[in-house]
Protein backbone atom coordinates (compact mmCIF):
# COMPACT_ATOMS: atom_id res chain seq x y z
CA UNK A 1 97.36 111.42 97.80
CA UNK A 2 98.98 112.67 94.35
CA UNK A 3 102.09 111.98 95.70
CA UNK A 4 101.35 108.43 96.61
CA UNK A 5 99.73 108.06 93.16
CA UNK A 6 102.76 108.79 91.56
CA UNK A 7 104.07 105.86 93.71
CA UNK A 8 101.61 103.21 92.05
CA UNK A 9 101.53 104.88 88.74
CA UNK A 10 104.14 103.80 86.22
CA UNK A 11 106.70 106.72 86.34
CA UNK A 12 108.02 105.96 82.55
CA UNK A 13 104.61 107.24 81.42
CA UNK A 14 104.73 110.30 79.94
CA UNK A 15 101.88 111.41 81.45
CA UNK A 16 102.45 110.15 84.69
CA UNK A 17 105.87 112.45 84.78
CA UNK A 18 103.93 115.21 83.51
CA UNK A 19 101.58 114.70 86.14
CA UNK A 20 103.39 114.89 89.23
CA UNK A 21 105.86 117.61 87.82
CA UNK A 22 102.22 119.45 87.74
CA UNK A 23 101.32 119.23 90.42
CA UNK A 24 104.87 119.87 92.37
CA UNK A 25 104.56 123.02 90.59
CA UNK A 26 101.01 123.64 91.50
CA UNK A 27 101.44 122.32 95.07
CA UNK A 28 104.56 124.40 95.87
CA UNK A 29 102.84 127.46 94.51
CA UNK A 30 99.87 126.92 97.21
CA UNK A 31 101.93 126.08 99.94
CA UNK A 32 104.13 129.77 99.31
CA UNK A 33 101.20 131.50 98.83
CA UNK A 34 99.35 130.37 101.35
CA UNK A 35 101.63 131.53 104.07
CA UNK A 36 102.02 134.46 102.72
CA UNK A 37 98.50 135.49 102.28
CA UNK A 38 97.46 133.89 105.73
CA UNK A 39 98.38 137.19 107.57
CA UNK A 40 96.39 139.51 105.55
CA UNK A 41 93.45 137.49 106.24
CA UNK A 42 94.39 137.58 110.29
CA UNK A 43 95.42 134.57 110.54
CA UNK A 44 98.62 132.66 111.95
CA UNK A 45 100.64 130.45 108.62
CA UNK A 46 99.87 127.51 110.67
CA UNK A 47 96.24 127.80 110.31
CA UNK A 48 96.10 126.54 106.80
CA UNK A 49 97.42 123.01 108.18
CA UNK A 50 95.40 122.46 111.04
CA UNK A 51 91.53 122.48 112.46
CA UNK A 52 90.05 121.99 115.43
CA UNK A 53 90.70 118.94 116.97
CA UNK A 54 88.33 118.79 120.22
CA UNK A 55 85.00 117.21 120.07
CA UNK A 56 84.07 116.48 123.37
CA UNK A 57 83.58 112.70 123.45
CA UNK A 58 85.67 111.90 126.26
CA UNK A 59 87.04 113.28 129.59
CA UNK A 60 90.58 115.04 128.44
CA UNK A 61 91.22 114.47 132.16
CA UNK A 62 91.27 110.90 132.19
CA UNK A 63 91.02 109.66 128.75
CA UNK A 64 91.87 111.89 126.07
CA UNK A 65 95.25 112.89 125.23
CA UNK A 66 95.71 116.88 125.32
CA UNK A 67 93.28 118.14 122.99
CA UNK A 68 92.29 115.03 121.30
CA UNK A 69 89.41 112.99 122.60
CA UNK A 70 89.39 110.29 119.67
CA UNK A 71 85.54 110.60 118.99
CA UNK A 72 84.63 107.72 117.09
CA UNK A 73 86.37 105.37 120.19
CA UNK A 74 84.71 106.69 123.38
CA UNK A 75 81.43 107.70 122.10
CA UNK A 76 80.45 103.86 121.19
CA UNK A 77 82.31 102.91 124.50
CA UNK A 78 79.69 105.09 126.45
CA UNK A 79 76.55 103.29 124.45
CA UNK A 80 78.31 100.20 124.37
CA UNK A 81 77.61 99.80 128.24
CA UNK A 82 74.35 100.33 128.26
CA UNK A 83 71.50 97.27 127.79
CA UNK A 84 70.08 98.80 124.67
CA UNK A 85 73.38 100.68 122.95
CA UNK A 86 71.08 101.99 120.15
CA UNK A 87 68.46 103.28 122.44
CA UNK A 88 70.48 106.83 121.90
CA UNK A 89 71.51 109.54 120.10
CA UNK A 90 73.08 108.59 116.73
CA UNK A 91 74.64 105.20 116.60
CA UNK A 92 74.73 102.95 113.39
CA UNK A 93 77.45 100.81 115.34
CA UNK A 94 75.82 96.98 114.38
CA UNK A 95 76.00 94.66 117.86
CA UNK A 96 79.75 93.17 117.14
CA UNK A 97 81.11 96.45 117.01
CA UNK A 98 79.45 97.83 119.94
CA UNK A 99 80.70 94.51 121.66
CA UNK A 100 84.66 95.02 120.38
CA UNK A 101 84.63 98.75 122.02
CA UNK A 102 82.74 97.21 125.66
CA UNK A 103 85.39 95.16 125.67
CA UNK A 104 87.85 97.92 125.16
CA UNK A 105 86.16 99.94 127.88
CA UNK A 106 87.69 97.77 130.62
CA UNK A 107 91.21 99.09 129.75
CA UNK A 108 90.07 102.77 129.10
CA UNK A 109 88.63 103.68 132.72
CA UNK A 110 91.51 105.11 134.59
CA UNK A 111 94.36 105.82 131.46
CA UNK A 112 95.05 104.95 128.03
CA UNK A 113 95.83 101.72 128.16
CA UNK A 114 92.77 100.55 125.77
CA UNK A 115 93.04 103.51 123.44
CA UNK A 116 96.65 102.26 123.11
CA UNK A 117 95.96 98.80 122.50
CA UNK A 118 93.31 99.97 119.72
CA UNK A 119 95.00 101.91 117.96
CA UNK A 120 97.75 99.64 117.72
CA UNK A 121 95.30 96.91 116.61
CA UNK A 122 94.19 99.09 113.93
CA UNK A 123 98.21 100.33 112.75
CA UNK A 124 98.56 96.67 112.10
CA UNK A 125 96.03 96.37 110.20
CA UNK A 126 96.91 98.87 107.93
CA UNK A 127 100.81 97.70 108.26
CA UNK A 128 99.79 94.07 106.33
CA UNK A 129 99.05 94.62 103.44
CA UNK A 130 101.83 96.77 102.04
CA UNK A 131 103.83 94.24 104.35
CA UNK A 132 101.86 91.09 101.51
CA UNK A 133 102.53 93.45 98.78
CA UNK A 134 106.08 94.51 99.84
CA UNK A 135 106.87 90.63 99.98
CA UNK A 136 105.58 89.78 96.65
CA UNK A 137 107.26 92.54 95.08
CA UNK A 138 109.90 91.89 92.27
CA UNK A 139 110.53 95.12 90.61
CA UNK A 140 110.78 97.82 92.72
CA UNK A 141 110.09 96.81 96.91
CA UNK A 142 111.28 100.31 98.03
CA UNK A 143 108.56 101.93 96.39
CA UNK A 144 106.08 99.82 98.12
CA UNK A 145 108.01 101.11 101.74
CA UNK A 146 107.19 104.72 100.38
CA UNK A 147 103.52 104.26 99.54
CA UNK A 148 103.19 103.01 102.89
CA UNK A 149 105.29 106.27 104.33
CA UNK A 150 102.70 108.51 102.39
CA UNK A 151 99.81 106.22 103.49
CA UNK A 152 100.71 107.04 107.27
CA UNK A 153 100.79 111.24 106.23
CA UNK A 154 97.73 111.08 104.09
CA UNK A 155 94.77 112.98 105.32
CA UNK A 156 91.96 110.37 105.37
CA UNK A 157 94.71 108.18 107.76
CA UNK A 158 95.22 110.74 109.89
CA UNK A 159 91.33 111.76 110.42
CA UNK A 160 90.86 108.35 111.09
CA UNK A 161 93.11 108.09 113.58
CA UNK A 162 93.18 111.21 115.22
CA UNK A 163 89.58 110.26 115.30
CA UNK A 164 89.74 106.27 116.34
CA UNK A 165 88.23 105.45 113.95
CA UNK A 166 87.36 101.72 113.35
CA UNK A 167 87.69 102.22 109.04
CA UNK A 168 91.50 101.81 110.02
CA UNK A 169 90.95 97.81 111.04
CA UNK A 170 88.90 97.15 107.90
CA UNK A 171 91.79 97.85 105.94
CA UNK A 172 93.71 94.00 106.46
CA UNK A 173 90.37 91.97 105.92
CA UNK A 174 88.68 93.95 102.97
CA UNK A 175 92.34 93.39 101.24
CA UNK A 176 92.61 89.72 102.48
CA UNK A 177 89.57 88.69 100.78
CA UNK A 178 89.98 90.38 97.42
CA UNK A 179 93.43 87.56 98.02
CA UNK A 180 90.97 84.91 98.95
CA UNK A 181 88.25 85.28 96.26
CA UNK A 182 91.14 85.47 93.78
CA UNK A 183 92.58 81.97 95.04
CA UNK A 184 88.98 81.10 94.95
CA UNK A 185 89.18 80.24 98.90
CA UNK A 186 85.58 79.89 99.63
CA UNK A 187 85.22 79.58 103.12
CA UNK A 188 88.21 82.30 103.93
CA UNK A 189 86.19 84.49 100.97
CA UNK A 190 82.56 83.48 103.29
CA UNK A 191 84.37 84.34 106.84
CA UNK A 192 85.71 87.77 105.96
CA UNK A 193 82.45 88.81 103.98
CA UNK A 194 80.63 88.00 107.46
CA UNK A 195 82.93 89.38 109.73
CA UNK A 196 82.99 92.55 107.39
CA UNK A 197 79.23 93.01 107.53
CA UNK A 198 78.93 92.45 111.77
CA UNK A 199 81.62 95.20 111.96
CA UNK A 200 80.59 97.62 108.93
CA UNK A 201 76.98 96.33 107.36
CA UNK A 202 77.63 98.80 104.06
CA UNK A 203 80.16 95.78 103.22
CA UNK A 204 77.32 93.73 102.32
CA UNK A 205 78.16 95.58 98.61
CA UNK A 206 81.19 93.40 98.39
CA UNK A 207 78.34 90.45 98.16
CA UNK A 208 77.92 91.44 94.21
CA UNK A 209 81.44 90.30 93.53
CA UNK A 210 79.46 87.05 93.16
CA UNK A 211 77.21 87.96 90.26
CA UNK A 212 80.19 89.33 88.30
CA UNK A 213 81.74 85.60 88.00
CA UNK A 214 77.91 84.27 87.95
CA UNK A 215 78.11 82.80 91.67
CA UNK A 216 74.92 82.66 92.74
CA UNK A 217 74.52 79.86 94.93
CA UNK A 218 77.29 81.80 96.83
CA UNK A 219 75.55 84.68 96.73
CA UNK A 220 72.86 83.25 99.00
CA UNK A 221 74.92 81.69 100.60
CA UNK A 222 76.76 84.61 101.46
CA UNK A 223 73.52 86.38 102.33
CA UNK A 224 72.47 83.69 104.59
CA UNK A 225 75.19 83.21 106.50
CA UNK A 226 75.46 87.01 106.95
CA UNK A 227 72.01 87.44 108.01
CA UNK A 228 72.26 84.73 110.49
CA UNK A 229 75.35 86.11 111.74
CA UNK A 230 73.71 89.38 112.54
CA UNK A 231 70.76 88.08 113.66
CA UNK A 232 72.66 86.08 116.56
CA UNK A 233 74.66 88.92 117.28
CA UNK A 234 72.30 90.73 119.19
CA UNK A 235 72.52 88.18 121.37
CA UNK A 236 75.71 89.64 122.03
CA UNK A 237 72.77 92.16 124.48
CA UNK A 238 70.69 90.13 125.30
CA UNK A 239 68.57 92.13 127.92
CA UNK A 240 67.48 94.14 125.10
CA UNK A 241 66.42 91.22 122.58
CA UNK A 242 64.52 91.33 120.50
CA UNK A 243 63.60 94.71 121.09
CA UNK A 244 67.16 96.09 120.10
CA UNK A 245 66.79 94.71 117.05
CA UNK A 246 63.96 97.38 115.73
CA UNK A 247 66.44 100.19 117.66
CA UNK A 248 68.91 99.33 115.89
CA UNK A 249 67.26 99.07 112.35
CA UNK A 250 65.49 102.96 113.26
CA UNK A 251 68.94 104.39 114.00
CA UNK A 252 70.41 103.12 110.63
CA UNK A 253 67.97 104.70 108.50
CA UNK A 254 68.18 107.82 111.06
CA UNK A 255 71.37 108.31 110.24
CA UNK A 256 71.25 108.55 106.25
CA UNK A 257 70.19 112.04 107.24
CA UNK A 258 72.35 112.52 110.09
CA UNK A 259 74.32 115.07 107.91
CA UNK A 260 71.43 117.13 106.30
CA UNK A 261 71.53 116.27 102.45
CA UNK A 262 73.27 119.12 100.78
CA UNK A 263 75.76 120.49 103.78
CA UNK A 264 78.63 120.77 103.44
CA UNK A 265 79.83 120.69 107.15
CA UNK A 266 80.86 118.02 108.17
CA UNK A 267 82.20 116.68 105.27
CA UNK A 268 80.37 114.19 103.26
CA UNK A 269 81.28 112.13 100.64
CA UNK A 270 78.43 110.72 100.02
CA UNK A 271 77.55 110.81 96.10
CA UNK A 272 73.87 111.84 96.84
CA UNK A 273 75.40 114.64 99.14
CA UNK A 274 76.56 116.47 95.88
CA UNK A 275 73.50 116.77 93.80
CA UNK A 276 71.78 118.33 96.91
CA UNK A 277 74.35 121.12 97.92
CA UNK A 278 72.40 123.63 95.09
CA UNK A 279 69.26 122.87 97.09
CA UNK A 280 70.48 122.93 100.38
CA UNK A 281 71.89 126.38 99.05
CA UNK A 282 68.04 127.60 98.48
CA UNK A 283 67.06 125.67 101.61
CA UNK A 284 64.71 123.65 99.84
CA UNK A 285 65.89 120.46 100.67
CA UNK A 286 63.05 119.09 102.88
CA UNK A 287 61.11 119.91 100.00
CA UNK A 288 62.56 117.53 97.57
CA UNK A 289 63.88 114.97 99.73
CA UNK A 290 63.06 112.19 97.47
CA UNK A 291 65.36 112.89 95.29
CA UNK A 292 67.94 111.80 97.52
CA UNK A 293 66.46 108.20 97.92
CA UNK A 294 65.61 108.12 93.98
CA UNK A 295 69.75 109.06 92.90
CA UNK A 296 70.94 106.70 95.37
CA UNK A 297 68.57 103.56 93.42
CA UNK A 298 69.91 105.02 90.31
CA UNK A 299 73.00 104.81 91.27
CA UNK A 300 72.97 101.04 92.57
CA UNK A 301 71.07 100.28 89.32
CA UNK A 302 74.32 101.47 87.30
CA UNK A 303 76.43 99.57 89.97
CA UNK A 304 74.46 96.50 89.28
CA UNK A 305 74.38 97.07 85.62
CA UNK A 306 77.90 97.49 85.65
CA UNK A 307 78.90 94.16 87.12
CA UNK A 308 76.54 92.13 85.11
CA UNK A 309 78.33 93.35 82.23
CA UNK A 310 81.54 93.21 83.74
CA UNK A 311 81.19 88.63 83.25
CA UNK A 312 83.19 89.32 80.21
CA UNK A 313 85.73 90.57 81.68
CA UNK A 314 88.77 88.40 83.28
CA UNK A 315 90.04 89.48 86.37
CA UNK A 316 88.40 90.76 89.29
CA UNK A 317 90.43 93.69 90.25
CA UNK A 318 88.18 96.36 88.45
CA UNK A 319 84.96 94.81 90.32
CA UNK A 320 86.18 95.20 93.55
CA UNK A 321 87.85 98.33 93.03
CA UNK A 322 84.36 99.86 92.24
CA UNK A 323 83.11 97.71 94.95
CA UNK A 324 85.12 99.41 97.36
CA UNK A 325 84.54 102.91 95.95
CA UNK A 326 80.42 101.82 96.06
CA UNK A 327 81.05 101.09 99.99
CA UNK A 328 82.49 104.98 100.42
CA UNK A 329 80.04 106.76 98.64
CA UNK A 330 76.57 105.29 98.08
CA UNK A 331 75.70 105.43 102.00
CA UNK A 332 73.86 108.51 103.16
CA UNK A 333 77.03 109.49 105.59
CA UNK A 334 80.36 108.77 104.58
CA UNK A 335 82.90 110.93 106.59
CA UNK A 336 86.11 112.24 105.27
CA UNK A 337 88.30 109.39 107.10
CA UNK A 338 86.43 106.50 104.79
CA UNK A 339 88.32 107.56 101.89
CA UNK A 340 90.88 105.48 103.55
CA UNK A 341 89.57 102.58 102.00
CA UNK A 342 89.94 104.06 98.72
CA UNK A 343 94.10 103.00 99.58
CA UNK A 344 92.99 99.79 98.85
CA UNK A 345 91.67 100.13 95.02
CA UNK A 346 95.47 101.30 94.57
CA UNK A 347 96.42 99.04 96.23
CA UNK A 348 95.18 96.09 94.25
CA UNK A 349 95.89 97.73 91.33
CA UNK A 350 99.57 97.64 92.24
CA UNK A 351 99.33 93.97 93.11
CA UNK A 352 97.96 93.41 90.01
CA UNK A 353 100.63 94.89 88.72
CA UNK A 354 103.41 93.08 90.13
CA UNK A 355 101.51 89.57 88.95
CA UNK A 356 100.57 90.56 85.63
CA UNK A 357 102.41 93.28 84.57
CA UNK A 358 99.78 95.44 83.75
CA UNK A 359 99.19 99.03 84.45
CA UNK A 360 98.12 99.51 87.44
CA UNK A 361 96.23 103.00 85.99
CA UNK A 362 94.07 100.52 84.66
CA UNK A 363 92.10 99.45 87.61
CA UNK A 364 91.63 102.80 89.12
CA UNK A 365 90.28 105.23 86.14
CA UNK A 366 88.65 104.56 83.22
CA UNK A 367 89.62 107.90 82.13
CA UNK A 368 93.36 109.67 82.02
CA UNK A 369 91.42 113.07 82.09
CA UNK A 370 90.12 112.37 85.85
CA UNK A 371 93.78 111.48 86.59
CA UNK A 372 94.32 114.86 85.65
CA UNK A 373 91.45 116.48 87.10
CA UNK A 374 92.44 114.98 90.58
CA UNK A 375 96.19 115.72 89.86
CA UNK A 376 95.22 119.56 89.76
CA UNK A 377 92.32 119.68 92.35
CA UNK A 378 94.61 117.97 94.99
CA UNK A 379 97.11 120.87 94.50
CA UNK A 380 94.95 123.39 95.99
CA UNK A 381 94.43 121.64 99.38
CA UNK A 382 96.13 124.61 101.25
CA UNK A 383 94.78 127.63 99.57
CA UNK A 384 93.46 129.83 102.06
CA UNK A 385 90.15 130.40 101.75
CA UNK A 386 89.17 133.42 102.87
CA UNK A 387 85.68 132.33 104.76
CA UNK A 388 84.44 133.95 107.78
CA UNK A 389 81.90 132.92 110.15
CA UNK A 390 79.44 136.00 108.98
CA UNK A 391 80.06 135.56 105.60
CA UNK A 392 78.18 133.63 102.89
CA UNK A 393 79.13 130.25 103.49
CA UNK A 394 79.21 131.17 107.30
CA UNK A 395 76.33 128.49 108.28
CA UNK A 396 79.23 125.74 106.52
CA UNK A 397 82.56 127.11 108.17
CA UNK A 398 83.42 128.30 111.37
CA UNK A 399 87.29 130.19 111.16
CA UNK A 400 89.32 129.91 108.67
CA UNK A 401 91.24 126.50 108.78
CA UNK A 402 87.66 125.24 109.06
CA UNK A 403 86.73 126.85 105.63
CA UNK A 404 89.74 125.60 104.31
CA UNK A 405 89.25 121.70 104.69
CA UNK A 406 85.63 122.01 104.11
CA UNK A 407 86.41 123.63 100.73
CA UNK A 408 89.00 121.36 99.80
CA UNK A 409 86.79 118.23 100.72
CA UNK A 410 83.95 119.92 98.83
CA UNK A 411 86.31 119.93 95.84
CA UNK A 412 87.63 115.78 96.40
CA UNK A 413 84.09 114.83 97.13
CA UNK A 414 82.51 116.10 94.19
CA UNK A 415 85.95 114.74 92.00
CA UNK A 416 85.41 111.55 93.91
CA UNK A 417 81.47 111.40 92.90
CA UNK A 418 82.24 111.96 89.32
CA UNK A 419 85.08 109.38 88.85
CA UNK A 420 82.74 107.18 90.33
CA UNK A 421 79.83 107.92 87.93
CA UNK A 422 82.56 107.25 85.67
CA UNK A 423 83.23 103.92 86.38
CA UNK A 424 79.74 102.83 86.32
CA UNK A 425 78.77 104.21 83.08
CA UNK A 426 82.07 103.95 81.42
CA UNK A 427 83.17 101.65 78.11
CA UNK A 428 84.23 98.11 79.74
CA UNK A 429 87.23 96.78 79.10
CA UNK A 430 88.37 93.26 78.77
């Protein structure tokens, strides 16, 4: 990710040079040591670039390729068969998405056929907008073919596709309507925002782009249309309405606490995940619970604070930019692969760029000391940590690459919280 940053950053910076000669230095450093030191602890040098890849979501027989079962694409193929998909374990999947993957499921019985088709779907969908970027490109086009290059080895695109997950086809119509509300395209700008919140309902945040330019009567419009929308679409199974509607609405707030508040395995990026690792620590979490709920309305009272204020500002690249981040970390669960979408914010920042000229740091940080902070931290991803099952942290990690990515998203998450907290509280800028 530092790498691509140095893609979108202006390079004739001083500080962006020093920067990424940083963290070269720091980087190369971790990646010598780390094979070295991985034998002492017992492990093989490959270890510190690899985890566990089975979950058990699939039939590695039939469906799953090797090792690989692609989690997050069978499991809602199962439930999507049934009458009632969210009378289940944990499934936040809204009706349209459970839908897209029952249609899927009539190429994935006997081969790979739909997982094939899917994942293409969702390649594409990352392909297009560094393909809209690349073509309105003056300066420099071949660095726009090497953020997308980095974008394909990055770790959240990788989880999400080693995982199938669906954050991968959000990618084209989250960046299409920042386009649309920019060419102040109404009805494209209404379409996407309803389509965004049947497939992902935590999208409904991209609503408050509205009150930034004083919109209102879109606003409710907006929040009509989408609530109609979603209302229908449980038509989508009907042999379970209306009932499936109060499943449904009981698995979503289930699932704010699928990941206990405070663990930090699997990784969560969820802001409100943070401030309860100490008390998970102490085990005292159950205890205190509310807090959870009461930093999460704090934290959508800055948001909304922030883009009141933010009606003095021209431009709309900054709103949706925290917009996007609000989407990955103010839900209860956000896993490691929705970082993804924080390509995006970068990536209208660059467009911005290229129209205005501007620099594209701009629209990312508010401060060049968290560009620094996440130059360093992001150097450390392969330092192997030396956590073992019976150890401290042994209720977090089990073996040692394990320990190693959930230490190293423990570090991003809580960099990624506080740039966040940043941008809400932060001096505006015209």
């Amino acid at each position: 990710m530092q790498l691509w940053l140095s893609c979108v950053i202006d390079m004739n910076n001083r500080l962006s040079r020093r920067l990424l000669y940083i963290f070269l230095i720091l980087f190369s450093s971790v990646v010598s040591i780390g094979n070295l030191l991985s034998g002492y602890f017992g492990n093989h040098p490959s270890s510190i670039y690899s985890g566990n890849i089975s979950d058990g979501w699939c039939d590695p027989a039939s469906q799953g390729i090797g090792s690989h079962c692609f989690g997050d694409f069978y499991y809602p193929i199962a439930t999507s068969l049934w009458d009632d998909p969210w009378n289940s374990n944990a499934n936040p999947n809204p009706p349209l998405t459970q839908f897209i993957y029952k249609m899927f499921s009539y190429f994935s019985d006997n081969g790979h056929l739909g997982l094939v088709i899917y994942l293409l779907t969702c390649l594409l969908s990352v392909t297009f907008p560094f393909l809209y970027i690349y073509k309105k490109s003056s300066s420099r086009p071949s660095r726009v073919v090497l953020m997308f290059v980095l974008t394909l080895g990055s770790a959240p695109f990788l989880i999400a596709f080693d995982r199938g997950a669906m954050v991968m086809a959000l990618f084209t119509p989250i960046f299409m309507l920042y386009v649309y509300y920019k060419k102040n395209e109404v009805r494209k700008t209404h379409f996407l925002l309803v389509l965004l919140v049947l497939l992902k309902p935590q999208l409904a945040l991209l609503n408050l782009i509205f009150i930034k330019d004083q919109k209102f009567r879109e606003l409710v419009k907006a929040i009509l249309l989408q609530t109609i929308a979603m209302f229908l679409s449980f038509l989508l199974y009907f042999k379970s309405f209306p009932s499936s509607i109060i499943s449904y609405a009981k698995q979503v707030l289930d699932y704010q606490a699928y990941v206990p508040w405070g663990s930090l395995y699997p990784a969560n990026l969820s802001a409100s995940n943070v401030f309860g690792i100490p008390f998970h620590f102490f085990e005292i979490e159950g205890k205190i619970s509310f807090l959870r709920i009461a930093m999460t309305f704090i934290l959508i009272s800055l948001l909304l604070r922030q883009i009141i204020l933010a009606r003095h500002r021209r431009g709309d690249a900054k709103t949706f930019v925290v917009l996007i981040f609000s989407t990955v970390v103010l839900p209860g669960v956000s896993f490691s692969y929705y970082s993804l979408l924080l390509i995006l914010c970068a990536l209208i920042g660059y467009l911005e760029y290229e129209i205005d000229g501007k620099s594209s740091l701009r629209y990312l940080f508010e401060s060049r000391y968290f560009v620094i902070v996440i130059f360093i931290t992001g150097s450390t991803i392969l330092i192997p940590w030396p956590v073992k099952a019976d150890d401290l942290l042994g209720e977090y990690f089990s073996g040692y690459a394990s320990a190693n990515l959930g230490a190293n998203w423990l570090i991003g998450g809580s960099v990624l919280t506080l740039l966040y907290i940043s941008m809400l509280i932060g001096k505006l800028r015209k």
